[in-house]
PDB file of N, CA and C in Angstrom:
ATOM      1  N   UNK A   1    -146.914 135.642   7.372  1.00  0.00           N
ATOM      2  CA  UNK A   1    -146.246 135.220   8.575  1.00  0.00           C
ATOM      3  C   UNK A   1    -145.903 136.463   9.399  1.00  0.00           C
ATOM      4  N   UNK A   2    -146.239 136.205  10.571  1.00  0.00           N
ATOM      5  CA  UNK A   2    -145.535 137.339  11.575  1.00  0.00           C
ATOM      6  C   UNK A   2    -144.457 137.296  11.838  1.00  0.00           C
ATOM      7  N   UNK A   3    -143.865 138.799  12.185  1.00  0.00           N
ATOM      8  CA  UNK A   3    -142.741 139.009  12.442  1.00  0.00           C
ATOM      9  C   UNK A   3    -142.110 140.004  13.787  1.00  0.00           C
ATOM     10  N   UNK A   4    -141.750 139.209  14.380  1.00  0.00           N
ATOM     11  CA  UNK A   4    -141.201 139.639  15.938  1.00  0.00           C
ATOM     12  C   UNK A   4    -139.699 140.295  15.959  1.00  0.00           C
ATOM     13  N   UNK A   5    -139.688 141.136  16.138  1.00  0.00           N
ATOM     14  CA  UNK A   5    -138.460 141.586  16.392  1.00  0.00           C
ATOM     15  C   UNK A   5    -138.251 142.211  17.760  1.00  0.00           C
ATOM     16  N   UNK A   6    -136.881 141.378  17.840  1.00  0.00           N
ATOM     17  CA  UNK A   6    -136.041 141.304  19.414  1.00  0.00           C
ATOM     18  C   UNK A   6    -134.993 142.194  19.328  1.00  0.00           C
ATOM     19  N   UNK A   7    -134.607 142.815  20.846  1.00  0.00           N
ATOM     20  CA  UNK A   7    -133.931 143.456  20.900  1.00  0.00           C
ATOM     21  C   UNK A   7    -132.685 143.064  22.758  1.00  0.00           C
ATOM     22  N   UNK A   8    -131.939 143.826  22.455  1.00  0.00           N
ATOM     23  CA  UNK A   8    -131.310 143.452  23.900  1.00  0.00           C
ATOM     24  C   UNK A   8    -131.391 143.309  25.002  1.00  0.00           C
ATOM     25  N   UNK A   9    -132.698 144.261  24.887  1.00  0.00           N
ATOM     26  CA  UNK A   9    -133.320 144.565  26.276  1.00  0.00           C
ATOM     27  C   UNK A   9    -134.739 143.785  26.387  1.00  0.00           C
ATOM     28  N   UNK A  10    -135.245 142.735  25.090  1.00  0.00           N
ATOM     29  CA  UNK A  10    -136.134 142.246  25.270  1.00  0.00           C
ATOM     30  C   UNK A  10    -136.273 141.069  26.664  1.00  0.00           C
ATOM     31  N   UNK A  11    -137.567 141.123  27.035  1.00  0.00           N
ATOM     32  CA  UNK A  11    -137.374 139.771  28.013  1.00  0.00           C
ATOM     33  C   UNK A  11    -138.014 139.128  27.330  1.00  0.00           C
ATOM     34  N   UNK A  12    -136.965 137.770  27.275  1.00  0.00           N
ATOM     35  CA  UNK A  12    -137.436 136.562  26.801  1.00  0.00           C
ATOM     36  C   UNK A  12    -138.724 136.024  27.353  1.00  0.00           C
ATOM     37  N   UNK A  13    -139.267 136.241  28.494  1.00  0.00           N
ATOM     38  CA  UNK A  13    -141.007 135.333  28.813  1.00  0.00           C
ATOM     39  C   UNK A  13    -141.444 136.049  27.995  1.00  0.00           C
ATOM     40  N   UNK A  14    -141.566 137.093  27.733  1.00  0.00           N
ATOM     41  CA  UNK A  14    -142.142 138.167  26.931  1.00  0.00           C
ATOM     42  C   UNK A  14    -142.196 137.624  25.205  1.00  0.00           C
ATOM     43  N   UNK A  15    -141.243 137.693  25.443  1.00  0.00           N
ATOM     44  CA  UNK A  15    -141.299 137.322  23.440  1.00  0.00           C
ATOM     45  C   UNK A  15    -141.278 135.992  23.203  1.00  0.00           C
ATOM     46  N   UNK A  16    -141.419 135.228  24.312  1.00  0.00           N
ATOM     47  CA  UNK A  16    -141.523 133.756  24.301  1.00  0.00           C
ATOM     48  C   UNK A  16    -143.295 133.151  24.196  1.00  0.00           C
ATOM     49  N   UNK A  17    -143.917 134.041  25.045  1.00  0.00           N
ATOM     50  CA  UNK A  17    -145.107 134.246  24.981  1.00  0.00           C
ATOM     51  C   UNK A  17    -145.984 133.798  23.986  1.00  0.00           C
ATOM     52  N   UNK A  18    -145.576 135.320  23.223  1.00  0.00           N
ATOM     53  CA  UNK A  18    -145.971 135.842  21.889  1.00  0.00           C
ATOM     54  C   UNK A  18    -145.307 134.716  20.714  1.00  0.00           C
ATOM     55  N   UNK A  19    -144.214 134.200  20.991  1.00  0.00           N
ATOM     56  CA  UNK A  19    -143.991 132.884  19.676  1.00  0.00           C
ATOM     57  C   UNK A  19    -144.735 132.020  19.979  1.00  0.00           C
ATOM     58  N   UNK A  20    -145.037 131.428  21.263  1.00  0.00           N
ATOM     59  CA  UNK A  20    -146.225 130.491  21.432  1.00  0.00           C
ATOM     60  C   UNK A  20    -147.418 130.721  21.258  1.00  0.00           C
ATOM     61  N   UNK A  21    -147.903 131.763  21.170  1.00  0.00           N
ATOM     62  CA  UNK A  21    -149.759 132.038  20.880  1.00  0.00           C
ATOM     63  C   UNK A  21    -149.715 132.059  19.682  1.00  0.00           C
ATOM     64  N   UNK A  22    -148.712 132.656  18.571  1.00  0.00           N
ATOM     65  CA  UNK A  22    -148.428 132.421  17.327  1.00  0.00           C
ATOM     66  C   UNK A  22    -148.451 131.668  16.458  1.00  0.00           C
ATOM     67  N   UNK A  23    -147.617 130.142  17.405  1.00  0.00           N
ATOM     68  CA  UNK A  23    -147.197 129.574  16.692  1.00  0.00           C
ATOM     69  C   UNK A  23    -148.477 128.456  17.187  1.00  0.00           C
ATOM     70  N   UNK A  24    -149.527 128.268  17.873  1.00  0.00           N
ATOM     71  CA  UNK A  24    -150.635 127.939  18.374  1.00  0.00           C
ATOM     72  C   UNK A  24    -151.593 128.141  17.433  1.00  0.00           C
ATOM     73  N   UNK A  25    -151.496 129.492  17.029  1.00  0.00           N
ATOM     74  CA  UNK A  25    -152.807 130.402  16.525  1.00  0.00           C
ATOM     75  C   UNK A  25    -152.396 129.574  14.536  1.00  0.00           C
ATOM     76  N   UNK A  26    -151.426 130.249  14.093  1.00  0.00           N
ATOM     77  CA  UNK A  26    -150.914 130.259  13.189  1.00  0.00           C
ATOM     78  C   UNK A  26    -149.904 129.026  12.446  1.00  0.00           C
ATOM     79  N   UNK A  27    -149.105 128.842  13.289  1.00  0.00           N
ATOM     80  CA  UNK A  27    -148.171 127.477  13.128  1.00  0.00           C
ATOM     81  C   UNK A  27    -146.773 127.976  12.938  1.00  0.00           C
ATOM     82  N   UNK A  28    -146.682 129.375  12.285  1.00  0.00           N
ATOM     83  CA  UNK A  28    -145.262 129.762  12.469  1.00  0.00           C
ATOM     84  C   UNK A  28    -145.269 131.501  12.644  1.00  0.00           C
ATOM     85  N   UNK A  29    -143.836 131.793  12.966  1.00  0.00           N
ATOM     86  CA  UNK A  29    -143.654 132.892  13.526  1.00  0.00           C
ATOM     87  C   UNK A  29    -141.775 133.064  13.014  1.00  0.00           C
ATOM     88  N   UNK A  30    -141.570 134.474  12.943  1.00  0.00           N
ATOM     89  CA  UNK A  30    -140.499 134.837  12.128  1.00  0.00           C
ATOM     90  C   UNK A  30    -139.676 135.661  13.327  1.00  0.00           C
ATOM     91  N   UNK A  31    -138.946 135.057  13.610  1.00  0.00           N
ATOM     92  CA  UNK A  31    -138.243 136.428  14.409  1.00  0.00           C
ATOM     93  C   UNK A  31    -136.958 136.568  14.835  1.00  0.00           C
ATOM     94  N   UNK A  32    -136.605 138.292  14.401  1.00  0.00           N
ATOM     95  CA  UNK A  32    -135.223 139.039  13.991  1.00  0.00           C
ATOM     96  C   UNK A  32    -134.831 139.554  15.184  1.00  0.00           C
ATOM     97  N   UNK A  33    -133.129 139.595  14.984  1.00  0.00           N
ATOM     98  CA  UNK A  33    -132.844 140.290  15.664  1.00  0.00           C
ATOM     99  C   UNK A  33    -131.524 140.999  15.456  1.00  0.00           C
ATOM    100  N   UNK A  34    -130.964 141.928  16.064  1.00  0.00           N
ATOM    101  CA  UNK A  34    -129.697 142.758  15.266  1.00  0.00           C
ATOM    102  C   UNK A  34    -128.838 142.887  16.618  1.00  0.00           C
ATOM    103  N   UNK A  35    -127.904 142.305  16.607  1.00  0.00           N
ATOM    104  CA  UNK A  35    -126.776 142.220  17.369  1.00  0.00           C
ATOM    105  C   UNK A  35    -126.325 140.805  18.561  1.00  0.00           C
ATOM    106  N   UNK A  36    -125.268 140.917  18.925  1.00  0.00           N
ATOM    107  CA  UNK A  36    -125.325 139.703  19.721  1.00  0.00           C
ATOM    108  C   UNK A  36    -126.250 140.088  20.991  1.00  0.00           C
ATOM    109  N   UNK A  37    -126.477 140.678  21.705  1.00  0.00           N
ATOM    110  CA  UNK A  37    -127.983 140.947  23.125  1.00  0.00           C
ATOM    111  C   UNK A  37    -128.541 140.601  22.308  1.00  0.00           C
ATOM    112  N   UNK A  38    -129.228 140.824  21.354  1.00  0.00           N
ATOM    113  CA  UNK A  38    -130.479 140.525  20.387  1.00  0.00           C
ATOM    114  C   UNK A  38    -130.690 139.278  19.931  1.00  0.00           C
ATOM    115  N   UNK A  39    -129.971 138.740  19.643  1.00  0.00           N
ATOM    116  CA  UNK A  39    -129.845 137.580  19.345  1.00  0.00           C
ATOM    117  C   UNK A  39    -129.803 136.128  20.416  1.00  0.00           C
ATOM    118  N   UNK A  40    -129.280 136.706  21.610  1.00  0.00           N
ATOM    119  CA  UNK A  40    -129.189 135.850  23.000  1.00  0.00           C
ATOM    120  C   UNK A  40    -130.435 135.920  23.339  1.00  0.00           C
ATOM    121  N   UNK A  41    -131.275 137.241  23.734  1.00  0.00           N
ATOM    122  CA  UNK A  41    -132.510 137.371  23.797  1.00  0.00           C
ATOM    123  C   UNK A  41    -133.805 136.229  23.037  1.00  0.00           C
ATOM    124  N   UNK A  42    -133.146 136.152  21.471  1.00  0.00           N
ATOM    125  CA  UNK A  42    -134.068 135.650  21.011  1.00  0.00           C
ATOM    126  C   UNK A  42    -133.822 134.083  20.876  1.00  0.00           C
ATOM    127  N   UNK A  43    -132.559 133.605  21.096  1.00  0.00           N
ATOM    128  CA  UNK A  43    -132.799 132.369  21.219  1.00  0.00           C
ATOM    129  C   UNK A  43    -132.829 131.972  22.474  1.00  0.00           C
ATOM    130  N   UNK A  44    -132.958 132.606  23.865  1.00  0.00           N
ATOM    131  CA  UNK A  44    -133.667 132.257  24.911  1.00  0.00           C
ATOM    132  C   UNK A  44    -135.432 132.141  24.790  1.00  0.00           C
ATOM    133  N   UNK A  45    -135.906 133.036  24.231  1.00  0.00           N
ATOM    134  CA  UNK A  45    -136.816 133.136  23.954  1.00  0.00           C
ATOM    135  C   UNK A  45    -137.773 132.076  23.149  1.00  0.00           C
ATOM    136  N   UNK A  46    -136.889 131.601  22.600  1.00  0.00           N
ATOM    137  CA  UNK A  46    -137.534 130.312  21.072  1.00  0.00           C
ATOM    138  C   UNK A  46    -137.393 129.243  22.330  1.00  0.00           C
ATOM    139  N   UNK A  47    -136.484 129.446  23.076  1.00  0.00           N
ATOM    140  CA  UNK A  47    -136.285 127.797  23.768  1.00  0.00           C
ATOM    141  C   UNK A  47    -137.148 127.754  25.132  1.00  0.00           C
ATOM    142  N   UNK A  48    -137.715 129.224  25.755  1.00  0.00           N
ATOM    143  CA  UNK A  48    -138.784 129.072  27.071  1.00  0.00           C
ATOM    144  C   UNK A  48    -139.964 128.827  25.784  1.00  0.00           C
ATOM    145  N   UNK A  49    -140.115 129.297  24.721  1.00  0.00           N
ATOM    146  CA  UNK A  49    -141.554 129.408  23.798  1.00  0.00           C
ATOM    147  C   UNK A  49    -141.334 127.424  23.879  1.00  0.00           C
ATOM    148  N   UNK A  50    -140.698 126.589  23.773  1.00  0.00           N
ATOM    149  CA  UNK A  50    -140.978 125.198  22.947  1.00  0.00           C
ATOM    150  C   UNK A  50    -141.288 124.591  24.794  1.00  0.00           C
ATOM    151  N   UNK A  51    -141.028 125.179  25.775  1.00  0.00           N
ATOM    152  CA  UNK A  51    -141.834 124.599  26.826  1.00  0.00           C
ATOM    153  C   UNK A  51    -142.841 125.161  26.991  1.00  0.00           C
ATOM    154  N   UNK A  52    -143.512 125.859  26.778  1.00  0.00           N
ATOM    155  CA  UNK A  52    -144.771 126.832  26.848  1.00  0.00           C
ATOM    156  C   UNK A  52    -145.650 125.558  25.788  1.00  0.00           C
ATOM    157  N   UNK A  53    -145.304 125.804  24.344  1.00  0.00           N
ATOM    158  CA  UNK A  53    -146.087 124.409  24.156  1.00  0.00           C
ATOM    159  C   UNK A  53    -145.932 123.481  23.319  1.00  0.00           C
ATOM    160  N   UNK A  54    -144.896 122.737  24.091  1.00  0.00           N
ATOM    161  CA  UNK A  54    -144.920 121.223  24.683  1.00  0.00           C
ATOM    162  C   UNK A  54    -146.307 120.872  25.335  1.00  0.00           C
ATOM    163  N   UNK A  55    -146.740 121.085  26.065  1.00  0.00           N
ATOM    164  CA  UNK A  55    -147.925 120.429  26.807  1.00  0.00           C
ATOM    165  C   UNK A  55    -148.849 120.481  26.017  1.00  0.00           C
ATOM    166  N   UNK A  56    -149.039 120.939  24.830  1.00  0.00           N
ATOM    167  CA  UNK A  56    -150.434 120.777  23.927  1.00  0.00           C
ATOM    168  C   UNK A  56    -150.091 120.257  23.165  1.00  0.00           C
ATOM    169  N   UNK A  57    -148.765 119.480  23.108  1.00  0.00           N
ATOM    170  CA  UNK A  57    -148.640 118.466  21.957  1.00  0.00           C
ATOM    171  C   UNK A  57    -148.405 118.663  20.578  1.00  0.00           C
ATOM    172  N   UNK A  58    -147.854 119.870  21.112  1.00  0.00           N
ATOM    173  CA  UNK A  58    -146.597 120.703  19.767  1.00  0.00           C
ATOM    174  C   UNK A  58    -145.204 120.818  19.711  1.00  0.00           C
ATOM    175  N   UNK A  59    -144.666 120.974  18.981  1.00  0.00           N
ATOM    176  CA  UNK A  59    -142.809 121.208  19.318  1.00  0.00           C
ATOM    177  C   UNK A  59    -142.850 122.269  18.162  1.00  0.00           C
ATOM    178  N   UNK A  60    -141.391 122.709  18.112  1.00  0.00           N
ATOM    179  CA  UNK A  60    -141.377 123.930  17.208  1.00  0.00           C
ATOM    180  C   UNK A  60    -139.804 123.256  16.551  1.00  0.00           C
ATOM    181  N   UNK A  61    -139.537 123.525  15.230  1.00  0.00           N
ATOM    182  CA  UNK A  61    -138.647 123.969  14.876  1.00  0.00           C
ATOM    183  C   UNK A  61    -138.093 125.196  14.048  1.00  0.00           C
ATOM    184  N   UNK A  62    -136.721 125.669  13.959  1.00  0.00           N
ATOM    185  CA  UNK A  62    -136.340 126.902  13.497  1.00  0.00           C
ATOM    186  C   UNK A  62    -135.356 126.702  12.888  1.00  0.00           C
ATOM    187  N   UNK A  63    -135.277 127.364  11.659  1.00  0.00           N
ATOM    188  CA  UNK A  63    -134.374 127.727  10.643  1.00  0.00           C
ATOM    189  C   UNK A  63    -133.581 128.860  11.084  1.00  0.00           C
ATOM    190  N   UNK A  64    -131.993 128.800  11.297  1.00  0.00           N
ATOM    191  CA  UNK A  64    -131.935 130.708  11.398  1.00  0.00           C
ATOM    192  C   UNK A  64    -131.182 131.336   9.965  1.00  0.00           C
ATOM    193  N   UNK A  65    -131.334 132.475   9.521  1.00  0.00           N
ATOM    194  CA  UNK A  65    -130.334 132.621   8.502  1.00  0.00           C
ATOM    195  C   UNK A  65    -130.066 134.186   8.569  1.00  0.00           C
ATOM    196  N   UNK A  66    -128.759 134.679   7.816  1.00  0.00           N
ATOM    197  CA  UNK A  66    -128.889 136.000   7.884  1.00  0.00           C
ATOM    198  C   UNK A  66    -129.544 136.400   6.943  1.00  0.00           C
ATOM    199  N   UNK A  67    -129.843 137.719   7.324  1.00  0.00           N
ATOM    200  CA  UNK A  67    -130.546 138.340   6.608  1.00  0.00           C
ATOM    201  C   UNK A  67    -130.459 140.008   6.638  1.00  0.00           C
ATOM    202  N   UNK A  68    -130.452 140.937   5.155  1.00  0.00           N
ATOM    203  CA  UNK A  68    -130.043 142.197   4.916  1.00  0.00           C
ATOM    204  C   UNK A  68    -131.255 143.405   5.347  1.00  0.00           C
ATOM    205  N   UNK A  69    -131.014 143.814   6.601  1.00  0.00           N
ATOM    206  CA  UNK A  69    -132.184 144.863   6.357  1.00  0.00           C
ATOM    207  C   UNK A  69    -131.912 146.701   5.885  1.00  0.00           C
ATOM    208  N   UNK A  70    -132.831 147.060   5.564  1.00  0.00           N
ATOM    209  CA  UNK A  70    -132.498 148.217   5.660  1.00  0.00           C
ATOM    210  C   UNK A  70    -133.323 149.526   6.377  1.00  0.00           C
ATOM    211  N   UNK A  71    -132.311 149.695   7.329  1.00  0.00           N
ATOM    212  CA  UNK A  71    -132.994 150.452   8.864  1.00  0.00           C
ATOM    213  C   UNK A  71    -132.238 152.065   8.671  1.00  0.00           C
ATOM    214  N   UNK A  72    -133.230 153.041   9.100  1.00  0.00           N
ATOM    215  CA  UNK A  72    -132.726 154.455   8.501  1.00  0.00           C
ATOM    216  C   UNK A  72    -131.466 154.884   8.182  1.00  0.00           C
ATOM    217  N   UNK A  73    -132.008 154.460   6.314  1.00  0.00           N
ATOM    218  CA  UNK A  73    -131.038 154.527   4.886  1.00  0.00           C
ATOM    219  C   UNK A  73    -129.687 153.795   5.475  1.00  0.00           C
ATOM    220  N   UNK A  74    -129.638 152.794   6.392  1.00  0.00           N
ATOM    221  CA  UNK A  74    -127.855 152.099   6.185  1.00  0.00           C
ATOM    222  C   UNK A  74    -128.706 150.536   6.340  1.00  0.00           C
ATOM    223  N   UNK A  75    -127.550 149.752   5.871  1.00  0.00           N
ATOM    224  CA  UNK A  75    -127.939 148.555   5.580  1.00  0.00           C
ATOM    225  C   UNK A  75    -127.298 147.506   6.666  1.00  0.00           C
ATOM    226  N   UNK A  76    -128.294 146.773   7.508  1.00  0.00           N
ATOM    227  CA  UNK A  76    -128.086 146.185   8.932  1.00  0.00           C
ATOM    228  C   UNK A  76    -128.164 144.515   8.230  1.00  0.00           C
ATOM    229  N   UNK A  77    -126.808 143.211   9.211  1.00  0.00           N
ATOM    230  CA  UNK A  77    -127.059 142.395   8.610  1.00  0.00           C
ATOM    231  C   UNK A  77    -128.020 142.051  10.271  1.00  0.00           C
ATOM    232  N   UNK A  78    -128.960 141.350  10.234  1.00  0.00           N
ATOM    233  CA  UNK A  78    -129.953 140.512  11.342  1.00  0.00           C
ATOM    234  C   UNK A  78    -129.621 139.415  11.153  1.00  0.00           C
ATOM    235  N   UNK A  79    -130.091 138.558  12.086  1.00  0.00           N
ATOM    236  CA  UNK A  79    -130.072 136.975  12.394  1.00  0.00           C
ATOM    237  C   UNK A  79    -131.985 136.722  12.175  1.00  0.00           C
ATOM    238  N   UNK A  80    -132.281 135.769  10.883  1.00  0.00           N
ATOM    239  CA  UNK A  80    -134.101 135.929  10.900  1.00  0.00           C
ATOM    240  C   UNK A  80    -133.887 134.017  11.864  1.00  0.00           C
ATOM    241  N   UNK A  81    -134.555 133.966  12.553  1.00  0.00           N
ATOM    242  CA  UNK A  81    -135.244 132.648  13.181  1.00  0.00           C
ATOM    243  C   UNK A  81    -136.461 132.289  12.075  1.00  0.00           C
ATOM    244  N   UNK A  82    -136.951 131.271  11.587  1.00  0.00           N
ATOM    245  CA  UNK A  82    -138.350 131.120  10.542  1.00  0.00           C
ATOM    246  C   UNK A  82    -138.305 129.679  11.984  1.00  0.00           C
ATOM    247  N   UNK A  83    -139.690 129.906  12.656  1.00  0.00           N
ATOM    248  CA  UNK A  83    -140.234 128.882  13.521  1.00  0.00           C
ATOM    249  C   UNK A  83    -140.891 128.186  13.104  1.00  0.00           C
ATOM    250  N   UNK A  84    -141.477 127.283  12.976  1.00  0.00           N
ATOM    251  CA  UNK A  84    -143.195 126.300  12.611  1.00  0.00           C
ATOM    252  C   UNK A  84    -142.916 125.298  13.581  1.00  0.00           C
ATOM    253  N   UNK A  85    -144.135 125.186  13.736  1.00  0.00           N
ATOM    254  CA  UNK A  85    -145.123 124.148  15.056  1.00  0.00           C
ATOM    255  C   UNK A  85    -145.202 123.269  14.157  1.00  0.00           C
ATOM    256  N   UNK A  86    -145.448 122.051  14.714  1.00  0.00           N
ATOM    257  CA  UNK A  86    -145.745 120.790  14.578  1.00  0.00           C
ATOM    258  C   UNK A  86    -146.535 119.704  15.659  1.00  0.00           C
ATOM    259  N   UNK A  87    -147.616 118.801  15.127  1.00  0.00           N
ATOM    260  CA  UNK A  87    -147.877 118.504  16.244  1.00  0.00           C
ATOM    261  C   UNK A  87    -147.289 117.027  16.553  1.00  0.00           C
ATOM    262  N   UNK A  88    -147.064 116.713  18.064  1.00  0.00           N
ATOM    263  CA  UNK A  88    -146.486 115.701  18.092  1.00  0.00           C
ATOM    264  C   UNK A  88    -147.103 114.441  18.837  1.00  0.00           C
ATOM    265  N   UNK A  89    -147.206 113.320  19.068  1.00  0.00           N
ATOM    266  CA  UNK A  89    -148.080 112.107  19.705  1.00  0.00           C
ATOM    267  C   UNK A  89    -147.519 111.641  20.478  1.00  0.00           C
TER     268      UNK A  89
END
């Protein structure tokens, strides 16, 4: 599974994009982010991605959970999104 990571300064069409060709191509898509900007970013992002595609007769849902990373030697908690497509009639 791929993994997208967002940041504060991400633009959401941008990483909204990229969860839809993903989640098109693949069916799901993973994506982190570390702080509250980061996190606003990315759930703007999940919610322009489920109109992007809607029209091909997909919807998405997402799990979010935290999750422990470890980013040079200190230990960061993230917010992970786990997406999957579905198709719908």
């Amino acid at each position: 599974m791929e993994t997208l990571r967002v940041s504060g300064k991400s633009r959401p069409n941008a990483v909204a994009g990229a969860i839809a060709a993903l989640l098109r191509t693949q069916g799901e898509v993973e994506v982190q982010a570390i702080g509250p900007a980061a996190v606003n970013q990315a759930v703007k992002a999940i919610a322009i991605a489920r109109g992007y595609i809607v029209p091909d007769q997909l919807d998405l849902q997402t799990q979010p959970a935290f999750v422990k990373l470890d980013l040079e030697e200190e230990e960061r908690t993230a917010v992970r999104f786990t997406i999957a497509s579905y198709k719908t009639q």
